[in-house]
N, C-alpha and C. Protein backbone atom coordinates (compact mmCIF):
# COMPACT_ATOMS: atom_id res chain seq x y z
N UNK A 1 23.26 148.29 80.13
CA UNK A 1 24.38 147.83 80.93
C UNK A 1 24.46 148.66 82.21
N UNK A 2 24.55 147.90 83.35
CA UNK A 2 24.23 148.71 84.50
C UNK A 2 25.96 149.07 84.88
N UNK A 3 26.28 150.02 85.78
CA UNK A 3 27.37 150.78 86.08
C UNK A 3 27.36 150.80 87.71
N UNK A 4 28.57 150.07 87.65
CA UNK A 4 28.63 149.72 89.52
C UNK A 4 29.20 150.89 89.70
N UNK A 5 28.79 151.79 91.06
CA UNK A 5 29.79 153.02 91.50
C UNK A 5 29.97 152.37 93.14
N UNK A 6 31.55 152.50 92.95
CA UNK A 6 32.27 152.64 94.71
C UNK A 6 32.57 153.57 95.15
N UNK A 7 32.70 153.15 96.30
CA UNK A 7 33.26 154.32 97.35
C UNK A 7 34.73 154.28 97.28
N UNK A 8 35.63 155.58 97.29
CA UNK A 8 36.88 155.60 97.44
C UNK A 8 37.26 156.36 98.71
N UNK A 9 37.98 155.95 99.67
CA UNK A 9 38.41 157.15 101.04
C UNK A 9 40.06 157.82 100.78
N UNK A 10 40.12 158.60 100.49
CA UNK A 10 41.00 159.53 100.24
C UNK A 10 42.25 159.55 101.20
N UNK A 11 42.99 159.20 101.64
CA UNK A 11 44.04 159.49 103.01
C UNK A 11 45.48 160.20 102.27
N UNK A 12 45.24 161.23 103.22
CA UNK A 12 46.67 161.78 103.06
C UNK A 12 46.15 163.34 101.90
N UNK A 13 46.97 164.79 102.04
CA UNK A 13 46.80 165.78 100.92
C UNK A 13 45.55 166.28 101.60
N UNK A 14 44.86 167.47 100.66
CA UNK A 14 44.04 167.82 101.08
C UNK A 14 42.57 167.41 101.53
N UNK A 15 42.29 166.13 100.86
CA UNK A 15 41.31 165.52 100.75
C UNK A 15 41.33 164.56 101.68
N UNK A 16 42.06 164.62 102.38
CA UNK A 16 42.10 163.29 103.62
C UNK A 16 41.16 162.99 104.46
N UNK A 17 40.45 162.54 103.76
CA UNK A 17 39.09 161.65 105.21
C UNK A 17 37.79 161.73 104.41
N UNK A 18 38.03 162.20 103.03
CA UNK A 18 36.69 162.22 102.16
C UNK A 18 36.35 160.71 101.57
N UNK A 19 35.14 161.21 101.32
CA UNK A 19 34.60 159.36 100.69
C UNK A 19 34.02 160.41 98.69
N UNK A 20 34.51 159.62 98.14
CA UNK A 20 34.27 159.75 96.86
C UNK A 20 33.68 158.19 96.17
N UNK A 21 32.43 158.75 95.66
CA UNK A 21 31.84 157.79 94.70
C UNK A 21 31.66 157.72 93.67
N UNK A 22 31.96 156.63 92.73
CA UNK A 22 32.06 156.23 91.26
C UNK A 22 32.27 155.24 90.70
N UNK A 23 32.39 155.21 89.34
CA UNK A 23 32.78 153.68 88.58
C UNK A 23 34.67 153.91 89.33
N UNK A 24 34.40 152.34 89.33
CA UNK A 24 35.61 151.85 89.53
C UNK A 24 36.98 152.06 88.87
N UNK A 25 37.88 152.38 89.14
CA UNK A 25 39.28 153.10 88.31
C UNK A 25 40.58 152.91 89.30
N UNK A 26 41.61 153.18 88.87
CA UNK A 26 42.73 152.97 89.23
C UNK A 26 43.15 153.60 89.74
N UNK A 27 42.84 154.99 89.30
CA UNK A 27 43.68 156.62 89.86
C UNK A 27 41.77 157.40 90.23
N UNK A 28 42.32 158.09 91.25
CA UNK A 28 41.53 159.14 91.13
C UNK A 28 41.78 160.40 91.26
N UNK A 29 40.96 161.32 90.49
CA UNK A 29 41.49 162.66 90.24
C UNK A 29 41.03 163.80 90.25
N UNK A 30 41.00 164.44 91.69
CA UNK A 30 40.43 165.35 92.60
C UNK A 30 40.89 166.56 92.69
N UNK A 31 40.34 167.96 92.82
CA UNK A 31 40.15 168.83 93.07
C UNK A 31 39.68 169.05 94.93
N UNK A 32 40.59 170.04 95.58
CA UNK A 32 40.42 170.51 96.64
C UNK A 32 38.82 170.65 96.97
N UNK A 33 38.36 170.54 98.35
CA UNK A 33 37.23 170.93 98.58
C UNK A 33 36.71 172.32 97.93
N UNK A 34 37.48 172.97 98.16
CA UNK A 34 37.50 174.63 98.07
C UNK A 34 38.19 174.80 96.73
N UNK A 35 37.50 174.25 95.28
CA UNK A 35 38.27 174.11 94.48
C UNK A 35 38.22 175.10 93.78
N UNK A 36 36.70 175.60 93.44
CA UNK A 36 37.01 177.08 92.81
C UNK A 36 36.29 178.42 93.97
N UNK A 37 37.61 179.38 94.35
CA UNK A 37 37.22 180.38 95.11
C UNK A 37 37.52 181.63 94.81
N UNK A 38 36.85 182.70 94.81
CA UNK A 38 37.16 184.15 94.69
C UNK A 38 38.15 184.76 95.63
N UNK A 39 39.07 185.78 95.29
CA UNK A 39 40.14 185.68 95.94
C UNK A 39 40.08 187.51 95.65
N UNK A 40 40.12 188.82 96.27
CA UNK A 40 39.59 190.33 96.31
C UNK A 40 41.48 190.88 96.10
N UNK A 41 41.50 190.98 94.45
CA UNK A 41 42.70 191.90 94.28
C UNK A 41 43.58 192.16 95.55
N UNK A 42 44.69 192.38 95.45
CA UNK A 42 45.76 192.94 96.17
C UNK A 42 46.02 194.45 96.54
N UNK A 43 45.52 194.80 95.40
CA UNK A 43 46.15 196.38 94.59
C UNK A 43 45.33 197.06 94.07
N UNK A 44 43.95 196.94 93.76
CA UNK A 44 43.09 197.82 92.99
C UNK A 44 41.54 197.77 93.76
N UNK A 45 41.35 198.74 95.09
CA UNK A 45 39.68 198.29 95.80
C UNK A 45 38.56 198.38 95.03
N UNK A 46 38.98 198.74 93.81
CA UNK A 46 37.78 198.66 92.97
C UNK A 46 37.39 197.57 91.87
N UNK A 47 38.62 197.04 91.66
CA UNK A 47 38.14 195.89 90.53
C UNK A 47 38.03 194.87 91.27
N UNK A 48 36.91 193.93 90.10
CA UNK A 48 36.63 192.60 90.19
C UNK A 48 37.80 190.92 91.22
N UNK A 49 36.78 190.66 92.35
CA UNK A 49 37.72 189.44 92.90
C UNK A 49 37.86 188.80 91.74
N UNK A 50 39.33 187.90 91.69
CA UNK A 50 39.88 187.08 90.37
C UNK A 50 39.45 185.47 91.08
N UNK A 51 39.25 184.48 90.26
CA UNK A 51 38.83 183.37 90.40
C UNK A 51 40.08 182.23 90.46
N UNK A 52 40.05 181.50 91.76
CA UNK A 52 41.23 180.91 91.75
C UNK A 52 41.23 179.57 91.28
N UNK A 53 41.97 178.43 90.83
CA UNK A 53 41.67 177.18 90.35
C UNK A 53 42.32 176.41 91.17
N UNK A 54 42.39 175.58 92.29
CA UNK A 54 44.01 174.69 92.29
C UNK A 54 44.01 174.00 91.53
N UNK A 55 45.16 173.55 91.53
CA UNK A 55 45.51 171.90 90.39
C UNK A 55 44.67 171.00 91.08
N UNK A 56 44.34 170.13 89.67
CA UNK A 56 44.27 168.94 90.08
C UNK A 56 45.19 167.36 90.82
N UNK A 57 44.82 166.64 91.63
CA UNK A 57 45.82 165.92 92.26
C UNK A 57 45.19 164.43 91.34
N UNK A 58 46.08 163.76 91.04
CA UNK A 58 45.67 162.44 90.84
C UNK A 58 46.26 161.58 92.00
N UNK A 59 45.60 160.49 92.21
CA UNK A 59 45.89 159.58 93.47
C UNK A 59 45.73 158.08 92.87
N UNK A 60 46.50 157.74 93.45
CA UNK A 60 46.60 156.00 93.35
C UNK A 60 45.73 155.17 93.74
N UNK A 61 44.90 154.56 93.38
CA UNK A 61 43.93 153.45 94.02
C UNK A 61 44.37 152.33 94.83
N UNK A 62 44.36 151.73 96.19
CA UNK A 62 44.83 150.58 96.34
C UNK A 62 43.60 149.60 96.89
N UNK A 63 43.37 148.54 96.30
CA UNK A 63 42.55 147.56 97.19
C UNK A 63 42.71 147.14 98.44
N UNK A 64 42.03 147.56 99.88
CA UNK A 64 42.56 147.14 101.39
C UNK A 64 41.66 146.17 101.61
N UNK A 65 42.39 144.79 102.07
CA UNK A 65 41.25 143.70 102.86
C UNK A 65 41.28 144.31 104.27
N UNK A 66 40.31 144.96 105.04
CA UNK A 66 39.94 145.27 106.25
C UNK A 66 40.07 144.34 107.16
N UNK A 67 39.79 144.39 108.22
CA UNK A 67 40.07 143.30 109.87
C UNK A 67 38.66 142.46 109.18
N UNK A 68 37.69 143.05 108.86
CA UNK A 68 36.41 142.25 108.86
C UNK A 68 36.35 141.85 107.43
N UNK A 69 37.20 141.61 106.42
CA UNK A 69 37.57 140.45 105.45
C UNK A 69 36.90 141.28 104.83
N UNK A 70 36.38 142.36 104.65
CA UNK A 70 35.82 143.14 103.18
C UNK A 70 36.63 143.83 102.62
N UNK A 71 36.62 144.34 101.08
CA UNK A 71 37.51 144.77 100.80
C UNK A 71 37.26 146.49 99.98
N UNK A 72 37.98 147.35 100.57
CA UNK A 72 37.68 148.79 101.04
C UNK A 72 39.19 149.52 99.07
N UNK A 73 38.71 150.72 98.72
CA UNK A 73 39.25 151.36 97.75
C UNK A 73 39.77 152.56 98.78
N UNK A 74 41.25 152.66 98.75
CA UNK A 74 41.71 153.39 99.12
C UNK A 74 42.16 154.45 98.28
N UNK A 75 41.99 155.51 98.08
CA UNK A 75 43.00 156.69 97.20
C UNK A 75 44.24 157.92 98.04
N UNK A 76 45.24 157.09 97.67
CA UNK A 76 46.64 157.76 98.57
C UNK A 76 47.71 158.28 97.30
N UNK A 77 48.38 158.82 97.37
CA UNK A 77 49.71 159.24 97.08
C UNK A 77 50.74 158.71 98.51
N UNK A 78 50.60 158.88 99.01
CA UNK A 78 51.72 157.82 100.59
C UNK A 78 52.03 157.19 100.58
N UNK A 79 52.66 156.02 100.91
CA UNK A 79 52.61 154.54 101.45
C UNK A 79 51.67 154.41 102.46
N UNK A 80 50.88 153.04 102.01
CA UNK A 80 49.73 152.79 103.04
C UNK A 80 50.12 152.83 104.74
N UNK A 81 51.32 152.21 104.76
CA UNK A 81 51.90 152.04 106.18
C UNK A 81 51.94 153.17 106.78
N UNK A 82 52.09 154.51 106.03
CA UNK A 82 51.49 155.99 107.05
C UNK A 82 50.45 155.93 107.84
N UNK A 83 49.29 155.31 107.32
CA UNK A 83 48.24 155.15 108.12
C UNK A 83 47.21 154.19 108.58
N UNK A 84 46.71 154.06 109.47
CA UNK A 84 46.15 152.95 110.42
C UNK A 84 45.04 152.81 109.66
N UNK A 85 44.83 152.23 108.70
CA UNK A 85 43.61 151.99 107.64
C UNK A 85 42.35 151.92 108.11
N UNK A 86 42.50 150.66 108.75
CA UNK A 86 41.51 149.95 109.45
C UNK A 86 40.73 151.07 110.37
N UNK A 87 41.54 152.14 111.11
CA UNK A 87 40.78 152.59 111.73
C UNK A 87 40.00 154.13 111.01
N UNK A 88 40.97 154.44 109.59
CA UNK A 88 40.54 155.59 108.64
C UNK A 88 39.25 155.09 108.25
N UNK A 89 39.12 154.07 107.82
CA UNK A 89 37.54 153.08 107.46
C UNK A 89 36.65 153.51 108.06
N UNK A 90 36.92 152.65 109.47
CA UNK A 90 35.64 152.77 110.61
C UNK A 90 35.41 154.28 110.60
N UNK A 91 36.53 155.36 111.00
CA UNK A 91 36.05 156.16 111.31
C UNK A 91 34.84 157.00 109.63
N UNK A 92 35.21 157.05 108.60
CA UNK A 92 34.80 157.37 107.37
C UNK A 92 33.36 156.59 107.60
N UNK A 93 33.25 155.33 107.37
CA UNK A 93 32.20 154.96 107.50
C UNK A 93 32.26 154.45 105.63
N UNK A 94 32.86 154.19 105.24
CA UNK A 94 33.08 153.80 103.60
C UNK A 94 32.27 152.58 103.88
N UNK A 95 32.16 152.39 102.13
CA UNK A 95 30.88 151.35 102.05
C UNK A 95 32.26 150.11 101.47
N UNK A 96 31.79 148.67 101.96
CA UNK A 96 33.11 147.99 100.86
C UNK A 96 32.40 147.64 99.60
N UNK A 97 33.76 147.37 98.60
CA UNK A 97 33.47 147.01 97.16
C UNK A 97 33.17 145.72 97.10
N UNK A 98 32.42 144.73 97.87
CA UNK A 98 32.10 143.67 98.08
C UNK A 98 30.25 144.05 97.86
C-alpha cells in the first residue's frame, strides 16, 4: 500500500514560513527549529551545559483553494484571515495536494 506524503506550510508561532512533509493529518505537531539545544549553567563554570527541550506545538490543518484553483495544507493556530495566503504559498514555494 503506497503512502501519499504532503506538504504542509506552517503560518504564524515559531515555525512560520516552514514547509513540512508527510502523510496527510489534521493537526500537526512540531517542535521549534532549535528544538533540542545546550544551554552553559548559570552558577557553576565547571559543570556540564543542561539540555533544553521546548514544548511541543500542535497546529490545525486547514485545506486553502489558492488563486490558481489548487489546493494547498495550511498548518495555523490563527485565523486564516491574519494572513495573505496566497502570497505565504508563492513565496514558500509549497507543492499542492492535488
Amino acid at each position: 500500500m503506497k503512502v501519499n506524503h504532503v506538504d504542509y506550510l506552517v503560518l504564524g508561532g515559531a515555525n512560520h514560513g516552514e514547509i513540512y512533509n508527510g502523510e496527510r493529518r489534521e493537526t500537526l505537531t512540531l517542535r521549534s527549529r532549535e528544538a533540542i539545544r545546550s544551554l552553559p549553567p548559570f552558577c557553576a563554570p565547571v559543570s556540564e551545559a543542561m539540555t533544553v527541550i521546548p514544548p511541543a506545538v500542535t497546529y490545525k490543518v486547514h485545506e486553502h483553494q489558492g488563486l490558481d484553483g489548487k489546493r494547498y495544507l495550511i498548518a495555523t493556530n490563527q485565523p486564516l484571515t491574519d494572513f495573505d495566503i496566497d502570497n505565504e504559498i508563492r513565496k514558500a514555494g509549497i507543492a499542492p495536494t492535488d
